[in-house]
PDB file of N, CA and C in Angstrom:
ATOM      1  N   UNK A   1       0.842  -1.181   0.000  1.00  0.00           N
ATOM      2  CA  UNK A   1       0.000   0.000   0.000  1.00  0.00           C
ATOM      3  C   UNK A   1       0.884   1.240   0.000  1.00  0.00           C
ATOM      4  N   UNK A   2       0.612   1.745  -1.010  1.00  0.00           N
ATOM      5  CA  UNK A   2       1.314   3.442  -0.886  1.00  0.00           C
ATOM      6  C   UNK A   2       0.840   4.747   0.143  1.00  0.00           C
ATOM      7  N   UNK A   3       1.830   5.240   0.540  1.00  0.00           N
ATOM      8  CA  UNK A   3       1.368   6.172   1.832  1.00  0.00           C
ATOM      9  C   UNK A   3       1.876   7.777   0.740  1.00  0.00           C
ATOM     10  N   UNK A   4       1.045   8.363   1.282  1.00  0.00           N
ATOM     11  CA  UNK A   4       0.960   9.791   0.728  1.00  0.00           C
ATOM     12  C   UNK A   4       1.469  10.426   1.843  1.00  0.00           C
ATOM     13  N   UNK A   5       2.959  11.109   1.435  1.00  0.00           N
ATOM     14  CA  UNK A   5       3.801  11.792   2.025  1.00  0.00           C
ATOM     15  C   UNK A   5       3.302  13.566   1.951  1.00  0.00           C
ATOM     16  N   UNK A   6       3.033  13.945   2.881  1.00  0.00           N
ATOM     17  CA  UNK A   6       2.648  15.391   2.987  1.00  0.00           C
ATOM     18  C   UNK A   6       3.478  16.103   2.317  1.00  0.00           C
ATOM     19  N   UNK A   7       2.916  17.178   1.596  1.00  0.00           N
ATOM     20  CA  UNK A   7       4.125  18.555   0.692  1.00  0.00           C
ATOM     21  C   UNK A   7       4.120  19.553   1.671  1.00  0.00           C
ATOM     22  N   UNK A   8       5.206  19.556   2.150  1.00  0.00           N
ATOM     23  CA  UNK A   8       5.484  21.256   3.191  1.00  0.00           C
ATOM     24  C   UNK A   8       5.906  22.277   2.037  1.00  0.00           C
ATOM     25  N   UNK A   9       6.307  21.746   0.962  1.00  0.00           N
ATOM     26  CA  UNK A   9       6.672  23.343  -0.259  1.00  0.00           C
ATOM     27  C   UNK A   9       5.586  22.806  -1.419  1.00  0.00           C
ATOM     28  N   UNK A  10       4.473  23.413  -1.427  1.00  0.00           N
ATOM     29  CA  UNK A  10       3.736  23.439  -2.512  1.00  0.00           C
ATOM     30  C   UNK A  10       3.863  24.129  -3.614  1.00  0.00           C
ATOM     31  N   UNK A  11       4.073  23.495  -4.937  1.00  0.00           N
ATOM     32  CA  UNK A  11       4.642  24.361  -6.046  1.00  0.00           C
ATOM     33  C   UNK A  11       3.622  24.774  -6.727  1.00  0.00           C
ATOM     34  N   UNK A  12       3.361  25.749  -6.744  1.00  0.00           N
ATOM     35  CA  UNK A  12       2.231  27.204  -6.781  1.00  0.00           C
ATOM     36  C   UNK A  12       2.552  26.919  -8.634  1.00  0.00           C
ATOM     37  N   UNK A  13       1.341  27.025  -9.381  1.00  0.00           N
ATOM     38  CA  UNK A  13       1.514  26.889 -10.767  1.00  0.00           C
ATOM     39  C   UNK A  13       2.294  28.441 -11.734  1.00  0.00           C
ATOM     40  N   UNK A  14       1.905  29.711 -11.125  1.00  0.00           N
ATOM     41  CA  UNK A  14       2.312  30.627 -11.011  1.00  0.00           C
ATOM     42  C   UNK A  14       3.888  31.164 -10.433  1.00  0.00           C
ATOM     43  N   UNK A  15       4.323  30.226  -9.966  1.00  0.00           N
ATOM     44  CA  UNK A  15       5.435  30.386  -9.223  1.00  0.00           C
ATOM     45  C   UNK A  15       6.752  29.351 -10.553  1.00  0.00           C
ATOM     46  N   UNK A  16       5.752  28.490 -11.714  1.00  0.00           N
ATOM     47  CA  UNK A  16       6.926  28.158 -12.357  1.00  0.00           C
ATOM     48  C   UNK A  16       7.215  28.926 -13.429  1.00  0.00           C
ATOM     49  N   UNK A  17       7.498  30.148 -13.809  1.00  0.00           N
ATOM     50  CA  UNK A  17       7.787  30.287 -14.847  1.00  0.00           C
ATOM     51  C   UNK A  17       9.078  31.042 -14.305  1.00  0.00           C
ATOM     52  N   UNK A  18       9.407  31.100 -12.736  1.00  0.00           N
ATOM     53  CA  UNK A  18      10.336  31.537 -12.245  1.00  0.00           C
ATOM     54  C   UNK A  18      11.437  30.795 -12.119  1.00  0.00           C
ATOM     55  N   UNK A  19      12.617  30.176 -12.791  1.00  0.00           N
ATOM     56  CA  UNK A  19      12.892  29.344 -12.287  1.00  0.00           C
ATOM     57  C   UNK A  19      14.142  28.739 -11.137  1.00  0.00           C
ATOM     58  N   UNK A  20      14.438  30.069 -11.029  1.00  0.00           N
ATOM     59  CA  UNK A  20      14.823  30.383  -9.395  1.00  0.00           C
ATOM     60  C   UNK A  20      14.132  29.330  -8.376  1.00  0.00           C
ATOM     61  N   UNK A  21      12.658  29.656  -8.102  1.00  0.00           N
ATOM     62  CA  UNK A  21      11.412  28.983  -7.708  1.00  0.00           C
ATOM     63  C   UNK A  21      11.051  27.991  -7.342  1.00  0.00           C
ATOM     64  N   UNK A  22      11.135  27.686  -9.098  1.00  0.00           N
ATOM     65  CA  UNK A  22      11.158  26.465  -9.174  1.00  0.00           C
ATOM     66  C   UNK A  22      11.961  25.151  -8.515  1.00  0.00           C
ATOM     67  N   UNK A  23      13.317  25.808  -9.011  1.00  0.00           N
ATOM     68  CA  UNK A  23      14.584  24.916  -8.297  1.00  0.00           C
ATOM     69  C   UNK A  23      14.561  24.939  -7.071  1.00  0.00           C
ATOM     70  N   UNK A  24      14.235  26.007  -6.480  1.00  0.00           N
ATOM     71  CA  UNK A  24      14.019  25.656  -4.579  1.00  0.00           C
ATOM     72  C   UNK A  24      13.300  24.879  -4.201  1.00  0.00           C
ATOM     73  N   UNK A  25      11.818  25.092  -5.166  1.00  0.00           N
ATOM     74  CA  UNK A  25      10.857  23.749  -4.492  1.00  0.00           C
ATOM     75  C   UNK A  25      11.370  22.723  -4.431  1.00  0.00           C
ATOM     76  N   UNK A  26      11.778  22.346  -5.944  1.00  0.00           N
ATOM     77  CA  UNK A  26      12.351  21.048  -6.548  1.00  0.00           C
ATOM     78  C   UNK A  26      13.182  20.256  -5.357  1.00  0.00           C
ATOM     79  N   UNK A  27      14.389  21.402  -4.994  1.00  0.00           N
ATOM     80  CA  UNK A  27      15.666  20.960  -4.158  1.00  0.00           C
ATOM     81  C   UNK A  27      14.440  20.398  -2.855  1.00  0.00           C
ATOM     82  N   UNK A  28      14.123  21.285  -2.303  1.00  0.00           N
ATOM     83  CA  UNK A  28      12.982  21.161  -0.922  1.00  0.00           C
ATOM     84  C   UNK A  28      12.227  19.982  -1.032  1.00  0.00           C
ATOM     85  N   UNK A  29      11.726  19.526  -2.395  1.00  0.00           N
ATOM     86  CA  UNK A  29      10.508  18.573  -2.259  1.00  0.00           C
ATOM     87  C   UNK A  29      11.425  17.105  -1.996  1.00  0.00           C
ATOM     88  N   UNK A  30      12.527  17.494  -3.057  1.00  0.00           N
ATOM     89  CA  UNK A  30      13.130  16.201  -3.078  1.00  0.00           C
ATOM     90  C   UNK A  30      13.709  15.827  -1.825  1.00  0.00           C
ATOM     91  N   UNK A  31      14.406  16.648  -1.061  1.00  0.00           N
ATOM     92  CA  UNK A  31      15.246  16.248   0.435  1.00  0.00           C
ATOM     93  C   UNK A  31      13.962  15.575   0.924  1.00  0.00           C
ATOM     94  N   UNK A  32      12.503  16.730   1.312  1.00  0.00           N
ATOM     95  CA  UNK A  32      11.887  15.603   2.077  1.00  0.00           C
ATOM     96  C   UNK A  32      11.358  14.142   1.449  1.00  0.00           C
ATOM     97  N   UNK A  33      11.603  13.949   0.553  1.00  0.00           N
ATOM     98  CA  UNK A  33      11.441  12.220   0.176  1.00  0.00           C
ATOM     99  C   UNK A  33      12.631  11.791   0.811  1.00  0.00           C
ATOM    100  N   UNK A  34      13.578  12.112   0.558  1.00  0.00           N
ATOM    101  CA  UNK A  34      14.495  11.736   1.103  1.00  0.00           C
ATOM    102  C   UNK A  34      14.942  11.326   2.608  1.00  0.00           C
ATOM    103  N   UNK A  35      14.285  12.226   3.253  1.00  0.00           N
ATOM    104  CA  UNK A  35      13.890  12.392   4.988  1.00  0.00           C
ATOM    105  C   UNK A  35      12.955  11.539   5.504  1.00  0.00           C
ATOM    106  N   UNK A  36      11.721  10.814   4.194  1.00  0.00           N
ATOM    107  CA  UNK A  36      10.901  10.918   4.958  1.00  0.00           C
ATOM    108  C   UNK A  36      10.763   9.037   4.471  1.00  0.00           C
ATOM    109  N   UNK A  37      11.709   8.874   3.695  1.00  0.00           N
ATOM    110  CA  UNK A  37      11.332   7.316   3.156  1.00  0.00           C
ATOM    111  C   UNK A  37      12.952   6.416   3.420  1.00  0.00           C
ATOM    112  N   UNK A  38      12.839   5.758   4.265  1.00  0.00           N
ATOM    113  CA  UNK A  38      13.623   4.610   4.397  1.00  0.00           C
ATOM    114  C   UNK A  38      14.561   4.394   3.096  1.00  0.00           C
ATOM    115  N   UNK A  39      16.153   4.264   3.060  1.00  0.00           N
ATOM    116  CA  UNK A  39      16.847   4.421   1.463  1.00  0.00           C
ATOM    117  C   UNK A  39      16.853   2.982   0.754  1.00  0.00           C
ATOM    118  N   UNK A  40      16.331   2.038   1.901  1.00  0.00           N
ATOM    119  CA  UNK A  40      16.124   0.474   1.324  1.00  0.00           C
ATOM    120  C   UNK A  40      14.596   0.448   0.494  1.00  0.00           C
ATOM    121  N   UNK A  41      13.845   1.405   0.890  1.00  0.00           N
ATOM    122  CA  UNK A  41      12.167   1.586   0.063  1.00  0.00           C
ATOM    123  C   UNK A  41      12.586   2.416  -0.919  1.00  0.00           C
ATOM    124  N   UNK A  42      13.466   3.513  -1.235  1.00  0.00           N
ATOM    125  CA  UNK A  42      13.962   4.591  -1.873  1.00  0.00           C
ATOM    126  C   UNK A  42      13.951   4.270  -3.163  1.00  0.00           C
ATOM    127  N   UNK A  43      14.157   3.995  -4.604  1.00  0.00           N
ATOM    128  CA  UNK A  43      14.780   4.152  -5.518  1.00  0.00           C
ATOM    129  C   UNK A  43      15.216   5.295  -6.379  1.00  0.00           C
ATOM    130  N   UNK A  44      16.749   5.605  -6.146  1.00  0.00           N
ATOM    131  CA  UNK A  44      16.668   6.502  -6.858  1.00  0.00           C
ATOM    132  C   UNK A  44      18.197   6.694  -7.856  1.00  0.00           C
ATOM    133  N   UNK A  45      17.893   6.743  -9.104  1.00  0.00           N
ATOM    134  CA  UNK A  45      18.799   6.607 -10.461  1.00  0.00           C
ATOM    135  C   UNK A  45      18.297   7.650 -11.771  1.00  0.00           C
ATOM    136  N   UNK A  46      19.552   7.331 -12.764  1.00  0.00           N
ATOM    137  CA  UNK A  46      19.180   8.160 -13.714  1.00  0.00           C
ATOM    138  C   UNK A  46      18.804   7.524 -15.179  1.00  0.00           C
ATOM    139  N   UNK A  47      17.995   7.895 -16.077  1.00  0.00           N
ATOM    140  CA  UNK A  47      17.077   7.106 -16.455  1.00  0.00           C
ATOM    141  C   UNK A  47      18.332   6.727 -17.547  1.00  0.00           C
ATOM    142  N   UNK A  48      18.965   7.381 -17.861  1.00  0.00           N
ATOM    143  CA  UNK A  48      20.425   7.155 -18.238  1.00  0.00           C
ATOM    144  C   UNK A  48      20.697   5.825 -18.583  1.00  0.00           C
ATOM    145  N   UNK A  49      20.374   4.982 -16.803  1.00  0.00           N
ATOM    146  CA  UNK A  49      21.248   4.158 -16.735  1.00  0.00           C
ATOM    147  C   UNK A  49      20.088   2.738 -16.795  1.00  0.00           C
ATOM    148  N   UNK A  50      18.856   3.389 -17.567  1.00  0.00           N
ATOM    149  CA  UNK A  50      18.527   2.379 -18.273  1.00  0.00           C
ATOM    150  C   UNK A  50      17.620   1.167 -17.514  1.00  0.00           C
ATOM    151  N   UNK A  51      17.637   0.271 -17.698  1.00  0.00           N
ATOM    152  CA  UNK A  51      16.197  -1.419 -16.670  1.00  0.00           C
ATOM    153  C   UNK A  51      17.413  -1.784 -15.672  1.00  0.00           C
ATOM    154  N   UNK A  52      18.562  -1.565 -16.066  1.00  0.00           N
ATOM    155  CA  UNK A  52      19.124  -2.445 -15.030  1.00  0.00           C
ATOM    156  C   UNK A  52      18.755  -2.127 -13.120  1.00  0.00           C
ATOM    157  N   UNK A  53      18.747  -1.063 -13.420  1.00  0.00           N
ATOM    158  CA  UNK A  53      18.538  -0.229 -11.102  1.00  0.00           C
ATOM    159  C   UNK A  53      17.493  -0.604 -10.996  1.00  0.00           C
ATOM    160  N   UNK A  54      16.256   0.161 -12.107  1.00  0.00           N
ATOM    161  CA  UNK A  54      14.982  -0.070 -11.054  1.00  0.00           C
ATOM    162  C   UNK A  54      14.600  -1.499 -10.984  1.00  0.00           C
ATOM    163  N   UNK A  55      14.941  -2.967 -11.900  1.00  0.00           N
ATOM    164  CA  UNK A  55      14.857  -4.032 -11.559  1.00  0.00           C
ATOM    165  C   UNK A  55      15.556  -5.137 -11.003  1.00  0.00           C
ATOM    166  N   UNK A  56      16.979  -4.390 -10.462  1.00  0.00           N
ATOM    167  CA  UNK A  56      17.873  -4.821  -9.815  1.00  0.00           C
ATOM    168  C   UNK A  56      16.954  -4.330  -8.170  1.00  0.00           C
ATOM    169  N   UNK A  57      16.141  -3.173  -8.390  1.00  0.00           N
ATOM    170  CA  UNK A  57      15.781  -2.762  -6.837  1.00  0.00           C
ATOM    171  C   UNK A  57      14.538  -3.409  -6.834  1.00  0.00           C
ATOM    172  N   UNK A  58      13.834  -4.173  -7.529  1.00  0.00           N
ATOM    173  CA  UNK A  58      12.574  -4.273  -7.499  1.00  0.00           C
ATOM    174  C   UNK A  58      12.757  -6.224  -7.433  1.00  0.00           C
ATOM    175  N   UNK A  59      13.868  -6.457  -7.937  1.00  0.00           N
ATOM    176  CA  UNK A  59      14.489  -7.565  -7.993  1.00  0.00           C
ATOM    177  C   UNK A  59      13.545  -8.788  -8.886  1.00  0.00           C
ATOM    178  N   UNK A  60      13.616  -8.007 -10.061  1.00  0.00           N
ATOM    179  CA  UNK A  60      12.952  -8.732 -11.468  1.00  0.00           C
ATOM    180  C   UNK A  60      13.637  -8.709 -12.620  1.00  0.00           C
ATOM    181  N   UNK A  61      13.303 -10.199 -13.230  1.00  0.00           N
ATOM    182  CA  UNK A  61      14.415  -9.898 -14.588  1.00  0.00           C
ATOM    183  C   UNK A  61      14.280  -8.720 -15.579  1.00  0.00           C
ATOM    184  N   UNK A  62      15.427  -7.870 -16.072  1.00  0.00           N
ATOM    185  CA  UNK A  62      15.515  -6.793 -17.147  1.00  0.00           C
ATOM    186  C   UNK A  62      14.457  -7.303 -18.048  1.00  0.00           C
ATOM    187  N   UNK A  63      13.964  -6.381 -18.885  1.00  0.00           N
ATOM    188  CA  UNK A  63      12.941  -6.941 -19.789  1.00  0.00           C
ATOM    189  C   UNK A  63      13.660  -7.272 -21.092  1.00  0.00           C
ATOM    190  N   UNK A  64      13.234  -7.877 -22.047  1.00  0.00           N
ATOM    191  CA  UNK A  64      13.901  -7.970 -23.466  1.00  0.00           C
ATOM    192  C   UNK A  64      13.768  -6.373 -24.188  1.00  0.00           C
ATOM    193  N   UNK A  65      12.668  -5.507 -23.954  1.00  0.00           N
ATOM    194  CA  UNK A  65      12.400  -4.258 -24.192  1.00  0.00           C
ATOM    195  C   UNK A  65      13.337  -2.785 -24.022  1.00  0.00           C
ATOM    196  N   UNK A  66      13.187  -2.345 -25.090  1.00  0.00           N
ATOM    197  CA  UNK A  66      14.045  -0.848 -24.765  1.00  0.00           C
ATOM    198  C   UNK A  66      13.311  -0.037 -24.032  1.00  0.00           C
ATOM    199  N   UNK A  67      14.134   0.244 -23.100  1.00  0.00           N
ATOM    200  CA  UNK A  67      14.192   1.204 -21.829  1.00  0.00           C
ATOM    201  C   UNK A  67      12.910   2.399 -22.401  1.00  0.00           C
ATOM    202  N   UNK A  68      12.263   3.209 -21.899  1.00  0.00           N
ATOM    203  CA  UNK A  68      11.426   3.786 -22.538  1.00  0.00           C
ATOM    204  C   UNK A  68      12.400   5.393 -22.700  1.00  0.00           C
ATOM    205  N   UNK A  69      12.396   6.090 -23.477  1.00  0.00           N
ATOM    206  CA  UNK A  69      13.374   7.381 -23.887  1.00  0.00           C
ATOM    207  C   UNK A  69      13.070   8.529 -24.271  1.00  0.00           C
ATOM    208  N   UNK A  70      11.126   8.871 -24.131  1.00  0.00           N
ATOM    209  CA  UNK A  70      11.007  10.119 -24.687  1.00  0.00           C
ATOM    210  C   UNK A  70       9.759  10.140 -23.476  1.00  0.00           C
ATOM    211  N   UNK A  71      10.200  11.627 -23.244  1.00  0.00           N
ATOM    212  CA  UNK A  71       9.508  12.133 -22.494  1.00  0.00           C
ATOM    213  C   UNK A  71       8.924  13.926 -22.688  1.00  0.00           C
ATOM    214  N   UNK A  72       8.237  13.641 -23.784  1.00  0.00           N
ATOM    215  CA  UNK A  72       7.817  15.374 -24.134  1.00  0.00           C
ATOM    216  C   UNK A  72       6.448  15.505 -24.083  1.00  0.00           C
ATOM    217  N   UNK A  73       6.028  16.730 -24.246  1.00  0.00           N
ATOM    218  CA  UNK A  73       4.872  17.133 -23.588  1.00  0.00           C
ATOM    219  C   UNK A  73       3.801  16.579 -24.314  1.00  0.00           C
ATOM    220  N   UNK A  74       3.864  16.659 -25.726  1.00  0.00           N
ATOM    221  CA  UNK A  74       3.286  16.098 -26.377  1.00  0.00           C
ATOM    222  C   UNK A  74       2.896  14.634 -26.374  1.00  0.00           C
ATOM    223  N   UNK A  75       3.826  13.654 -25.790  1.00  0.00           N
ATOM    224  CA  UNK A  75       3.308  12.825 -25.440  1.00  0.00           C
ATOM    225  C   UNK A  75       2.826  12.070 -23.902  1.00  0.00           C
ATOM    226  N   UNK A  76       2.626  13.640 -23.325  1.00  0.00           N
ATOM    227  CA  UNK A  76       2.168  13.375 -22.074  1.00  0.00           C
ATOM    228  C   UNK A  76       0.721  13.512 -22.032  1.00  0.00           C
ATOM    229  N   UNK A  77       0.149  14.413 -23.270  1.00  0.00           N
ATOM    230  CA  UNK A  77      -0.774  15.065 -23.284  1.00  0.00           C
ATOM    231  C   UNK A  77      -1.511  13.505 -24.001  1.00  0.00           C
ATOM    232  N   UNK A  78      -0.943  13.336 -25.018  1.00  0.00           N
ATOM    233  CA  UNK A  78      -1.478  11.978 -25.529  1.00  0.00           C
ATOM    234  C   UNK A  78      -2.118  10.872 -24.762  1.00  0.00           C
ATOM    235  N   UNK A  79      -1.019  10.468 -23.678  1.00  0.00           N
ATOM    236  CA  UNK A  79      -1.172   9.659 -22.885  1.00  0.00           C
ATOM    237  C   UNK A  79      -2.085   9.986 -22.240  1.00  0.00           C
ATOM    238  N   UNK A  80      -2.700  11.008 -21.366  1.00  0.00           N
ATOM    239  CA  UNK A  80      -3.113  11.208 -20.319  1.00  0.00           C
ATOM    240  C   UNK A  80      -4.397  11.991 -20.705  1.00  0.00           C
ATOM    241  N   UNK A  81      -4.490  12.466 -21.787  1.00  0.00           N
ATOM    242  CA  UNK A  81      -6.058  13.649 -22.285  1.00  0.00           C
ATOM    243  C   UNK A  81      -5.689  14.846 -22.335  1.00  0.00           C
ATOM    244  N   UNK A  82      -4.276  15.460 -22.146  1.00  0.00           N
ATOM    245  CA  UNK A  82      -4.520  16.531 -21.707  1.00  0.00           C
ATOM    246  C   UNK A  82      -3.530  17.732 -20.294  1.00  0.00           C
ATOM    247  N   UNK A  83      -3.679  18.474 -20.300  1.00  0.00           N
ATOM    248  CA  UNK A  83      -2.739  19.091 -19.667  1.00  0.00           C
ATOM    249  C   UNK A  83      -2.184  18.455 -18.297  1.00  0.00           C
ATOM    250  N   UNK A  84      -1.060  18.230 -17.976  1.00  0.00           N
ATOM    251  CA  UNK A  84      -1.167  18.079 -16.010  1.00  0.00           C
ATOM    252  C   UNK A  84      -1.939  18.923 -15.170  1.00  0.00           C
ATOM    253  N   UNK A  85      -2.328  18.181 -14.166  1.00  0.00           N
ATOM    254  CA  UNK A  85      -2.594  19.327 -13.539  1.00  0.00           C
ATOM    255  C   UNK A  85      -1.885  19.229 -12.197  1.00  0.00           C
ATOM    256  N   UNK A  86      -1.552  20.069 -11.539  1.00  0.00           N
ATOM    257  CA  UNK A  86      -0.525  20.556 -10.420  1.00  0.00           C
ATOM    258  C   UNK A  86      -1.231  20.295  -9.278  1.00  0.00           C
ATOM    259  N   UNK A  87      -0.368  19.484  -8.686  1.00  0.00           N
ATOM    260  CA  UNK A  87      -0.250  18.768  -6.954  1.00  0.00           C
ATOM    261  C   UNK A  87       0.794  18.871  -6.938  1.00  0.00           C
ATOM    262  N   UNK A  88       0.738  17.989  -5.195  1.00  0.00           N
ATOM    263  CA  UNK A  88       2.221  17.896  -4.885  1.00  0.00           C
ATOM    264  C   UNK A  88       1.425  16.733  -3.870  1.00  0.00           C
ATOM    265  N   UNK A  89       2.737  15.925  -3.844  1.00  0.00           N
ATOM    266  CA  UNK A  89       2.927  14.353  -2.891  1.00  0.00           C
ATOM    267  C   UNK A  89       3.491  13.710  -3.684  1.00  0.00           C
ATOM    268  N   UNK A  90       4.352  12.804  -2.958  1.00  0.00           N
ATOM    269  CA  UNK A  90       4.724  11.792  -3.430  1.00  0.00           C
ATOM    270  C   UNK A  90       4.238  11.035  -2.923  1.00  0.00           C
ATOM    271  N   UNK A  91       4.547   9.064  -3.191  1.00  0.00           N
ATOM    272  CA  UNK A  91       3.940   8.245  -2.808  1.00  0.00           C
ATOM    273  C   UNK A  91       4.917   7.091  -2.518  1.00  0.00           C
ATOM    274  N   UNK A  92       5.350   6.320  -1.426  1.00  0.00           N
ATOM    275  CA  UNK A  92       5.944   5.384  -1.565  1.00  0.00           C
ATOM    276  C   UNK A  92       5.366   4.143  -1.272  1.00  0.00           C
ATOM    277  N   UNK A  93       6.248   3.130  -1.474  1.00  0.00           N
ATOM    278  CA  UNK A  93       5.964   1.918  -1.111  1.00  0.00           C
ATOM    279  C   UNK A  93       5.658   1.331  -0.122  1.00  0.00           C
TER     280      UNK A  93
END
């Protein structure tokens, strides 16, 4: 079951086009995951580095499949209907 970790820096939709701002939340949101989740529940890598981490951490075989590699807006909008819309939480394991 995933637990919903409280946001103490809520990133205000208005507040990104600053990106000063931005990067503070960013830095802020991320420490508290960091603070707030055990580093054995944690995963954290760069997509860089491809199936091997997150299923070395999840402890499942690599898939025969290429790593997935595009991530633009356009196909977020595809996927999903439509614009994001702005929260904040994370969720762990």
């Amino acid at each position: 079951m995933a637990a919903r970790i409280p946001c103490k820096y809520p990133i205000v939709p208005s507040k990104l086009a600053d990106r000063d701002a931005a990067v503070v939340a960013f830095n802020l949101s991320t420490q508290q995951v960091h603070d707030a989740i055990a580093p054995e529940r944690l995963l954290v890598f760069d997509v860089a580095e491809g199936w091997e981490p997150p299923c070395r951490f999840l402890n499942v075989p690599v898939p025969d499949t290429l790593f997935p590699h595009r991530n633009l807006c356009a196909d977020f909008r595809d996927v999903l209907g439509g614009e994001p819309s702005y929260h904040c939480g994370w969720y762990a394991a």
